[in-house]
Protein backbone atom coordinates (compact mmCIF):
# COMPACT_ATOMS: atom_id res chain seq x y z
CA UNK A 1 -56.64 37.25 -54.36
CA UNK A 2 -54.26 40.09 -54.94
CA UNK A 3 -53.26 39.98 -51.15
CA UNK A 4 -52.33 36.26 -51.99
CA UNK A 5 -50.31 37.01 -54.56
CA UNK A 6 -48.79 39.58 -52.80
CA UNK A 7 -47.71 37.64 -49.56
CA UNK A 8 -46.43 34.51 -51.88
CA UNK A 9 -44.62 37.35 -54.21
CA UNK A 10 -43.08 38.64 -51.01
CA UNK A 11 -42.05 35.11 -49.59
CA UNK A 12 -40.47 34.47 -53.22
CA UNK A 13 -38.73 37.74 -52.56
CA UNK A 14 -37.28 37.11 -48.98
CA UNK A 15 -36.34 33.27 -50.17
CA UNK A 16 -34.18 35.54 -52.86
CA UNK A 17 -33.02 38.31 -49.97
CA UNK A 18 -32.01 35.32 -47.40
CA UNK A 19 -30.39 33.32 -50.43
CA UNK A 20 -28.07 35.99 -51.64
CA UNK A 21 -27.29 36.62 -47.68
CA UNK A 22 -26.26 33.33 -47.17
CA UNK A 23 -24.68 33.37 -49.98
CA UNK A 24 -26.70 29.52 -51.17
CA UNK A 25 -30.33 29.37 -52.16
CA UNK A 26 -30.01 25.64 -51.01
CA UNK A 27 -30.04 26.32 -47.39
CA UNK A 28 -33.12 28.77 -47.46
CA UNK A 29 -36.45 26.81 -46.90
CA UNK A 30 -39.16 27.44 -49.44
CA UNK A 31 -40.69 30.31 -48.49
CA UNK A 32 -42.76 30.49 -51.85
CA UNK A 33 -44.18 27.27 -51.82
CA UNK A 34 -45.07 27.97 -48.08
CA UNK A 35 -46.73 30.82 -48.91
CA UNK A 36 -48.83 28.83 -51.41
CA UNK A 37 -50.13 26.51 -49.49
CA UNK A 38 -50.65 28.95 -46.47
CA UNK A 39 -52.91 31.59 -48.48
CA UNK A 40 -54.77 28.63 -50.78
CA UNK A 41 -56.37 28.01 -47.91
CA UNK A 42 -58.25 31.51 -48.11
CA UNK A 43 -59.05 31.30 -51.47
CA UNK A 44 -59.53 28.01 -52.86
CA UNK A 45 -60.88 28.51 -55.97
CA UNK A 46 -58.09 30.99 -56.84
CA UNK A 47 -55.49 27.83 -57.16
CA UNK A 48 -54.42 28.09 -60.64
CA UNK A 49 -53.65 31.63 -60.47
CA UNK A 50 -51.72 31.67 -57.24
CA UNK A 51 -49.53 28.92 -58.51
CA UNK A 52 -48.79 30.75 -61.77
CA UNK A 53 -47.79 33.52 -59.14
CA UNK A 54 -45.79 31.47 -57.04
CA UNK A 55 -43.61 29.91 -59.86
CA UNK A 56 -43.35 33.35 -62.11
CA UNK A 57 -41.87 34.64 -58.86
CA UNK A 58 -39.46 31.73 -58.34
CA UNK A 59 -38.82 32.15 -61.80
CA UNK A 60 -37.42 35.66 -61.43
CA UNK A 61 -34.42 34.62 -59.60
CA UNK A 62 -34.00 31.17 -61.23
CA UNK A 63 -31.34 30.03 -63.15
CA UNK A 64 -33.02 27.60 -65.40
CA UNK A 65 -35.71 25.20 -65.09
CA UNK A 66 -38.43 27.69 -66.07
CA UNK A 67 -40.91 25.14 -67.56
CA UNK A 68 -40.51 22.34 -64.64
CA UNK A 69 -40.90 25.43 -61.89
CA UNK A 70 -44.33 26.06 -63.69
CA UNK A 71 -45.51 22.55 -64.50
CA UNK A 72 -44.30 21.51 -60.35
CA UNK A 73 -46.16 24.91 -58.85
CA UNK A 74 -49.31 23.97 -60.57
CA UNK A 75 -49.56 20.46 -59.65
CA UNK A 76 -48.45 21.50 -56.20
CA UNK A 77 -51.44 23.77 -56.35
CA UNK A 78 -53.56 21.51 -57.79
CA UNK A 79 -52.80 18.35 -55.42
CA UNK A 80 -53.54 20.84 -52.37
CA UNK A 81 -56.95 22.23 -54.06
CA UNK A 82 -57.60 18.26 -54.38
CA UNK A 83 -56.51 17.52 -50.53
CA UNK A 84 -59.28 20.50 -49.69
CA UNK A 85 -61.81 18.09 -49.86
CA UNK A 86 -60.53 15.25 -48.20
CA UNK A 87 -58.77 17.14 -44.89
CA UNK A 88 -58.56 19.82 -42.63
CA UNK A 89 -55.95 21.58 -44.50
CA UNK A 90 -56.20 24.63 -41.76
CA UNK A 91 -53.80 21.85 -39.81
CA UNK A 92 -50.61 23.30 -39.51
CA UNK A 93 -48.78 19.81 -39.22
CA UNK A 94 -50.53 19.12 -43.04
CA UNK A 95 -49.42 22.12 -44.35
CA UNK A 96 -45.89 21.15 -43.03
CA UNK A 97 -46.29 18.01 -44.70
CA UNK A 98 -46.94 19.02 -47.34
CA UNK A 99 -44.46 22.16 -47.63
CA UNK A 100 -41.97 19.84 -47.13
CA UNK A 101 -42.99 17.41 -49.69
CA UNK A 102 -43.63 20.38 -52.50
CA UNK A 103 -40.00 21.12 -51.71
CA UNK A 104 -38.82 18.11 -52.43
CA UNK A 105 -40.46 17.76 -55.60
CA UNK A 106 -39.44 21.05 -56.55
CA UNK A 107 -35.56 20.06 -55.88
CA UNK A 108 -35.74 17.00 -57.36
CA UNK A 109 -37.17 17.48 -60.15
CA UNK A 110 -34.89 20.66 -61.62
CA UNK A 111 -32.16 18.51 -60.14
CA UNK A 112 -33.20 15.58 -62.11
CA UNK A 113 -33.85 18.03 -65.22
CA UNK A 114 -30.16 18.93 -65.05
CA UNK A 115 -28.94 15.53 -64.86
CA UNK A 116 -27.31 16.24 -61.31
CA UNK A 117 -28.66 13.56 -59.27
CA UNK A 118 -26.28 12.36 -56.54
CA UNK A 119 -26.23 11.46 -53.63
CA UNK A 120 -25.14 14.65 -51.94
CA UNK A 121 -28.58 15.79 -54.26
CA UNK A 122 -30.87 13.71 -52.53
CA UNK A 123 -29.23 15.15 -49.20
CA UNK A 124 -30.01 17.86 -50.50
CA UNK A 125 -33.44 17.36 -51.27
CA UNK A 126 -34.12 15.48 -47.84
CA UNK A 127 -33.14 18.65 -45.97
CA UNK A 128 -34.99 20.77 -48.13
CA UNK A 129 -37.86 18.89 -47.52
CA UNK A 130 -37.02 18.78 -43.33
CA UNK A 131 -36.66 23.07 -43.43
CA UNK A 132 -39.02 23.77 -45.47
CA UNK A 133 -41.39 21.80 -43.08
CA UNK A 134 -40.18 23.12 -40.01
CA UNK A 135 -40.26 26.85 -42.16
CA UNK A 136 -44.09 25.82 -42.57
CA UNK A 137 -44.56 25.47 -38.59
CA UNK A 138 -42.84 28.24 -37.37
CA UNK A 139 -44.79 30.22 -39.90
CA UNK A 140 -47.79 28.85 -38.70
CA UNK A 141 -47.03 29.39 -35.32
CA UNK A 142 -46.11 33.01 -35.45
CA UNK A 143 -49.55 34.07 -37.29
CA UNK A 144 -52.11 30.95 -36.53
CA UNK A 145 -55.07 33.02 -37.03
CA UNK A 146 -53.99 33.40 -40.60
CA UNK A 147 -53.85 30.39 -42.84
């Protein structure tokens, strides 16, 4: 479990890195979330604490939003523990799927939180959702022997 929290510490880290070089967070894909769902898949049972990890690490470069981060990382965590039983979450189109749908949520809700829904927001959100996804299978691809 410590190399999981490691890697999604690290993806939290270059999501931070490639957001301060592009000078948006909102155009880097969510590499945390990713990360999540990627190294779940090794250690199941660890869900609650890898999600903790995942939004204490997206917390540390956060403006606000601190509670909805935590309460959206651990039902993110939680709803892919959950789809563990029902599919073949080793699939890297599912784990695109749901990358991309984790980042939505994510947006949306600290976007909703702050009262800032528009619809250049829900742009927003869509793309999130699209590169984060496409983050997810490009991941996947460069290192498909590890989940």
């Amino acid at each position: 479990m410590f190399t999981a929290g490691l890697v999604i510490a690290s993806a939290a880290a270059a999501q931070a890195l490639a957001a301060h070089a592009v000078g948006s967070a909102w155009w880097v894909p969510q590499l945390a979330l990713i990360a999540l769902i990627r190294r779940m898949n090794h250690t199941p049972r660890a869900w609650l604490p890898l999600s903790v990890i995942a939004a204490a690490a997206l917390m540390v470069w956060s403006i606000r939003g601190a509670g909805a981060i935590v309460v959206v990382l651990i039902a993110i965590g939680g709803a892919w523990r959950a789809a563990m039983w029902y599919w073949d979450v080793a699939d890297a189109r599912l784990q695109a799927v749901a990358a991309g749908i984790s980042a939505a949520m994510l947006v949306g809700v600290t976007a909703t939180l702050d009262h800032a829904v528009s619809w250049p927001i829900v742009a927003l959100i869509a793309w999130q959702a699209v590169w984060t996804a496409v983050a997810a299978i490009a991941w996947a691809a460069a290192r498909p022997e590890r989940a």
